[in-house]
Each structure stands twice: as C-alpha cells, then as structure tokens.
N, C-alpha and C. Protein backbone atom coordinates (compact mmCIF):
# COMPACT_ATOMS: atom_id res chain seq x y z
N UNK A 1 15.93 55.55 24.04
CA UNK A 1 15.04 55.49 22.90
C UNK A 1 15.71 54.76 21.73
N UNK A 2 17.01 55.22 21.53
CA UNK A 2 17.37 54.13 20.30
C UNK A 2 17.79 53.19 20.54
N UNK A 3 17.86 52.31 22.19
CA UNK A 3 17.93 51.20 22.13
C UNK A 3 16.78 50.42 21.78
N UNK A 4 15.75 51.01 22.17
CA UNK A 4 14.26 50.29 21.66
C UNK A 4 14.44 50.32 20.33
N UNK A 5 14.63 51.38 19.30
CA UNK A 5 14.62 51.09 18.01
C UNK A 5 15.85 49.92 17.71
N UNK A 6 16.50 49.88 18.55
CA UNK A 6 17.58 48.89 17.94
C UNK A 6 16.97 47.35 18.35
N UNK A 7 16.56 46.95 19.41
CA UNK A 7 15.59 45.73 19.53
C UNK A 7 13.99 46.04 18.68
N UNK A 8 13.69 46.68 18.17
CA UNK A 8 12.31 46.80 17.16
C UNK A 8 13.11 46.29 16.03
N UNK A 9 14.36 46.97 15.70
CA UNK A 9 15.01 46.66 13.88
C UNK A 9 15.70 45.34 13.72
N UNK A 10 15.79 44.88 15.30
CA UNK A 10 16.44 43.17 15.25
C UNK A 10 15.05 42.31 15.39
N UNK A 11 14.16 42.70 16.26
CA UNK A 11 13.00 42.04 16.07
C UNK A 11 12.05 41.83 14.34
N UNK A 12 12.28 43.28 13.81
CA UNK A 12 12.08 43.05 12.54
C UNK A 12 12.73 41.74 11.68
N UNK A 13 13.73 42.56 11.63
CA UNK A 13 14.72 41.38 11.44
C UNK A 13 14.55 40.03 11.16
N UNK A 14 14.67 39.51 12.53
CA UNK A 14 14.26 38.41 12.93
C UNK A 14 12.99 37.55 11.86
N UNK A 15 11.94 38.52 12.00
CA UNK A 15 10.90 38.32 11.43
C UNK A 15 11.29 38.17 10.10
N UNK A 16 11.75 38.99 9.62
CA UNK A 16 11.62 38.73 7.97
C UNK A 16 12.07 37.57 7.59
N UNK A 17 13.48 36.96 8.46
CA UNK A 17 14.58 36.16 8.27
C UNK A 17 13.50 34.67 8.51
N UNK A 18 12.80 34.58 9.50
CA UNK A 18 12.01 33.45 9.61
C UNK A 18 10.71 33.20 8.96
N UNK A 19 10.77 34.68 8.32
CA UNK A 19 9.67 34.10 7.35
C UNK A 19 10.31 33.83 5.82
N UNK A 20 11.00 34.36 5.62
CA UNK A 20 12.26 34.04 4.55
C UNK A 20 12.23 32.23 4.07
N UNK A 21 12.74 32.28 5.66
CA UNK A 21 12.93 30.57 5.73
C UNK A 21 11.73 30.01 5.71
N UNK A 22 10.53 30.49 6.73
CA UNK A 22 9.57 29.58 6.19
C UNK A 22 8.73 29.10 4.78
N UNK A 23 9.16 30.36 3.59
CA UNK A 23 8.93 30.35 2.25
C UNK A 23 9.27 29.20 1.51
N UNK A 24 10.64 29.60 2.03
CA UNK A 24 11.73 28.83 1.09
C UNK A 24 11.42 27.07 1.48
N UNK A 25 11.22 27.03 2.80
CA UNK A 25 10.95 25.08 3.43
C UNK A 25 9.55 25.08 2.33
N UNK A 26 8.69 25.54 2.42
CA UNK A 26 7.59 25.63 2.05
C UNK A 26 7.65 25.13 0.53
N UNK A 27 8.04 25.70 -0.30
CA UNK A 27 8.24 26.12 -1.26
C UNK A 27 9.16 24.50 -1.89
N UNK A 28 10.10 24.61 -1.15
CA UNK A 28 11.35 23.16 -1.39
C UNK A 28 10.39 21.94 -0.79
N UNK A 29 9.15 22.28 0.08
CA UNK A 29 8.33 20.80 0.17
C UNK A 29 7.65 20.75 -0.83
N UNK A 30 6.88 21.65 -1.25
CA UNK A 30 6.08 21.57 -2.02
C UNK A 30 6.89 20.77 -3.74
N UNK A 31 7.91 21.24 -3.96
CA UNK A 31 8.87 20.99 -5.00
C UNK A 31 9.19 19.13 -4.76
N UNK A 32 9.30 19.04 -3.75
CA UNK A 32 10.01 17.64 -3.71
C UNK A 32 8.71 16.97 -3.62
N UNK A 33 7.45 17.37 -3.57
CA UNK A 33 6.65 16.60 -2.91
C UNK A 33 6.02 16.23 -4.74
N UNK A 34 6.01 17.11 -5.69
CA UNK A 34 5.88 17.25 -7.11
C UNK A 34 6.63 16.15 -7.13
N UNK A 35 8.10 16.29 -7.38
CA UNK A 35 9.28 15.67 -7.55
C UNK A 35 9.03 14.46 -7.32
N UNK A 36 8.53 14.16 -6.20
CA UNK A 36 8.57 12.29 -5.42
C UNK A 36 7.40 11.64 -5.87
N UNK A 37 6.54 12.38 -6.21
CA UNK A 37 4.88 11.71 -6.83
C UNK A 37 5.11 10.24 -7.90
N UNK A 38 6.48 10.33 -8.80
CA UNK A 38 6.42 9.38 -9.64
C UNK A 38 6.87 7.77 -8.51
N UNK A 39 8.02 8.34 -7.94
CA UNK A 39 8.63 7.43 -6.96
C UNK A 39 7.37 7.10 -6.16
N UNK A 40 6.50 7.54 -5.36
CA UNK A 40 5.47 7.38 -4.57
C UNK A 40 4.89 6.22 -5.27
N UNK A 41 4.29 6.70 -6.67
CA UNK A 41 3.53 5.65 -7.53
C UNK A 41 3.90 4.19 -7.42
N UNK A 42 5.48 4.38 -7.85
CA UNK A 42 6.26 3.36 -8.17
C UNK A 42 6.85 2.43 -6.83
N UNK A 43 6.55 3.00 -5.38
CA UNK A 43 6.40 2.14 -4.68
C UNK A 43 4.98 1.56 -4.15
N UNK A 44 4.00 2.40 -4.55
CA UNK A 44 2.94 1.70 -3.90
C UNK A 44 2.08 0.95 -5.44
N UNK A 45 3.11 0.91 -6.41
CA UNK A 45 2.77 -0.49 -7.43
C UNK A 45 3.62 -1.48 -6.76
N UNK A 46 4.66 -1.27 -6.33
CA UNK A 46 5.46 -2.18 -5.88
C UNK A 46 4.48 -2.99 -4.84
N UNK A 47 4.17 -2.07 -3.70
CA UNK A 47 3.85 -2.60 -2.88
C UNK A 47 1.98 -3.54 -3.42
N UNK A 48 1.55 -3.05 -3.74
CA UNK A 48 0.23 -3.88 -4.47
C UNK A 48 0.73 -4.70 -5.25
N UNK A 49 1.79 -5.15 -5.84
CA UNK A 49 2.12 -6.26 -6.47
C UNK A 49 2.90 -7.48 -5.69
N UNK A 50 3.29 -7.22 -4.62
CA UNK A 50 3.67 -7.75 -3.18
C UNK A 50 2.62 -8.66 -2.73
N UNK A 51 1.69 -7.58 -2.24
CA UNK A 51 0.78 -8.32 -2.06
C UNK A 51 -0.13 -8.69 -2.62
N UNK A 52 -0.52 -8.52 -3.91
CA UNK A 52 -0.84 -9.81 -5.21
C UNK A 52 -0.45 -10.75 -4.48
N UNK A 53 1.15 -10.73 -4.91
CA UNK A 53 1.80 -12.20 -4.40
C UNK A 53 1.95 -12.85 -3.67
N UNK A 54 1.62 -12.37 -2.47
CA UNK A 54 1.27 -12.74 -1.06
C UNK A 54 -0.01 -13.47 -1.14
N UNK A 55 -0.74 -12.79 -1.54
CA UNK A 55 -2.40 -13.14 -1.10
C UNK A 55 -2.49 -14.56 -2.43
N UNK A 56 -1.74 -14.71 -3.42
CA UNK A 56 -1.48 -15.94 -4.05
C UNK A 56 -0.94 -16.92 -3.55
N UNK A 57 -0.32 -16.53 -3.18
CA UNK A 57 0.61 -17.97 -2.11
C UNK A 57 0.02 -18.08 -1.21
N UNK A 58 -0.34 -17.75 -0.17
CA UNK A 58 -1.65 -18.20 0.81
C UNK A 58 -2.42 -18.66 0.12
N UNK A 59 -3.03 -18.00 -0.06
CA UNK A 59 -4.61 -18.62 -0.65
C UNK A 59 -4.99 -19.51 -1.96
N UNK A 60 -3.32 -19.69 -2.76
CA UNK A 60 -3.92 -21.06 -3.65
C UNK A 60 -3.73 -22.40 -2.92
N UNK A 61 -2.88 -22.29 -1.62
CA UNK A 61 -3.07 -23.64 -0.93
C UNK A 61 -4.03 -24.17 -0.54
N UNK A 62 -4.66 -22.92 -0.09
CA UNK A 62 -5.73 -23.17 0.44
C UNK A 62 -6.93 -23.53 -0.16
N UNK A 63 -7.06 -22.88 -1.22
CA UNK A 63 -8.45 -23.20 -2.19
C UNK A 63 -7.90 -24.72 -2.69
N UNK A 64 -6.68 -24.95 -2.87
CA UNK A 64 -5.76 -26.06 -3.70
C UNK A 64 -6.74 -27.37 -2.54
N UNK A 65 -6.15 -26.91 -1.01
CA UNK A 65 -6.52 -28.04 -0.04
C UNK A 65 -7.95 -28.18 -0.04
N UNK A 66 -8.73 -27.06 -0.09
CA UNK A 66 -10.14 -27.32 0.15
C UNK A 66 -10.66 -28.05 -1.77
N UNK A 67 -10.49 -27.36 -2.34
CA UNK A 67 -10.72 -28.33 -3.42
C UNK A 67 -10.50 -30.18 -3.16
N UNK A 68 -9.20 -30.14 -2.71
CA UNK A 68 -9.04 -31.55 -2.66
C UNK A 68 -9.88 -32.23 -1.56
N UNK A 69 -10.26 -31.96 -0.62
CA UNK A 69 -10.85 -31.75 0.39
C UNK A 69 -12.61 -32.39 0.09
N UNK A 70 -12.91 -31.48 -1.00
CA UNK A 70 -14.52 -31.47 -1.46
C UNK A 70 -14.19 -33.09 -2.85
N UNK A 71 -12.84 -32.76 -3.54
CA UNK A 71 -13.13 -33.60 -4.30
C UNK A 71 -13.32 -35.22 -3.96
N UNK A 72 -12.51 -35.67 -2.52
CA UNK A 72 -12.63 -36.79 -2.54
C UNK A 72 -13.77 -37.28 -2.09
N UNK A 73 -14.66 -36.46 -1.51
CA UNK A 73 -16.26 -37.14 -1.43
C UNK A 73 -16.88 -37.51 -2.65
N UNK A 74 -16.72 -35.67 -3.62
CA UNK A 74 -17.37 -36.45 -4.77
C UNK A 74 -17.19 -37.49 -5.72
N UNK A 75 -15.51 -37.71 -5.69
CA UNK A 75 -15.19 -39.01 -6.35
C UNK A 75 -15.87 -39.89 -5.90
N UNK A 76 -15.77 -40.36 -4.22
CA UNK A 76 -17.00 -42.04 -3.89
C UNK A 76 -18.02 -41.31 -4.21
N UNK A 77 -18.70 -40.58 -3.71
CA UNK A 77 -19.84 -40.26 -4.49
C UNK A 77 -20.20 -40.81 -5.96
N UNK A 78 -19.47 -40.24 -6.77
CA UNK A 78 -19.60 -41.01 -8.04
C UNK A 78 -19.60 -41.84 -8.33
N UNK A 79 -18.49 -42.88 -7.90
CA UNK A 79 -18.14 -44.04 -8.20
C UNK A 79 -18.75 -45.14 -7.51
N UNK A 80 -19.91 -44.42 -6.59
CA UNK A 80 -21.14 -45.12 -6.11
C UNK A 80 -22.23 -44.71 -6.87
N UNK A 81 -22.08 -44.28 -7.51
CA UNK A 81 -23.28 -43.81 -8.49
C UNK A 81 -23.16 -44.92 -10.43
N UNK A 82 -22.35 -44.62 -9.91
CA UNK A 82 -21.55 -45.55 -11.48
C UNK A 82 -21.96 -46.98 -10.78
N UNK A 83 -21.66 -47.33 -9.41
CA UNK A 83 -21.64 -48.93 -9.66
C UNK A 83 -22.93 -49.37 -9.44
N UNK A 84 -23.58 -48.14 -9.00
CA UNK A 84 -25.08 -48.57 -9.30
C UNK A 84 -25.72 -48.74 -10.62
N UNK A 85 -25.10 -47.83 -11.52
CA UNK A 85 -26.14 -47.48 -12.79
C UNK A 85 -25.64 -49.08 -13.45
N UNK A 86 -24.42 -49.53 -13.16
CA UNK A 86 -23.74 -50.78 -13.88
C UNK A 86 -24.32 -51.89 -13.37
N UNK A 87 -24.75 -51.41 -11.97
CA UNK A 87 -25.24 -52.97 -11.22
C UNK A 87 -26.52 -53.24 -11.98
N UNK A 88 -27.48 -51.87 -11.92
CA UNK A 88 -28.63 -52.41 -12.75
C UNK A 88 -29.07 -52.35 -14.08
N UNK A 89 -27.80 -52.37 -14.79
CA UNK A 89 -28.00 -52.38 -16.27
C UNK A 89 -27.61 -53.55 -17.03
C-alpha cells in the first residue's frame, strides 16, 4: 500500500513539475513574443522596402523600354504629320 502512495506522490509530482514548466515556457513566449513585436515591425519594413526596390528596378526598364518602344512610332508619326501640314502650306 505505501508503495502505491509512493508512485501516486511521484506521479503527483511529476505533474506539478510539468505543469510548472509548462507556465513558465508559456509565459517566457508570450514575454518575448511582446518583446520581438518592435524587431518584427522593423524587419518586415525592411523587407517592404526591399521590395519597393526590387519592383523599381525591374519595372522602370521596362516601362523605360516600352516607352521608348511606343515613342519611336509616334515621332514618324509626327514628323509625317508636320511634313504634310508644311507641304501644303
């Protein structure tokens, strides 16, 4: 009989000790997770300003090329339009 009480008072035991610990993890995540919120911020500005800069460098070549792209039609364009208005004036 008091070996059962002696595995019931270690099983207790046990219990308290792992819930002890699970408080305390609990408790120290919750703390660091407060704690890291500014850092969190401050990498995911980082990271949205990354890719700002990313999505700038791609894509002003590109608007850069297609601009140039559209402009040299409309230059002859124009400058067929001009040598008309000159031809018949």
């Amino acid at each position: 009989m008091l070996e059962l009480f002696g595995i019931l008072a270690l099983v207790a035991v046990g219990v308290v000790v792992v819930g002890v610990v699970a408080i305390v993890v609990g408790v120290l995540k919750l703390v660091l997770k407060i704690a890291l919120i500014p850092v969190a911020l401050a990498l995911k500005g980082l990271a949205l300003l990354a890719g700002t800069l990313v999505v700038l460098v791609v894509v002003g070549p590109l608007v850069l090329g297609l601009g140039l792209v559209v402009l040299v039609p409309l230059l002859l364009l124009g400058g067929l339009i001009w040598a008309g208005v000159a031809l018949v004036t």
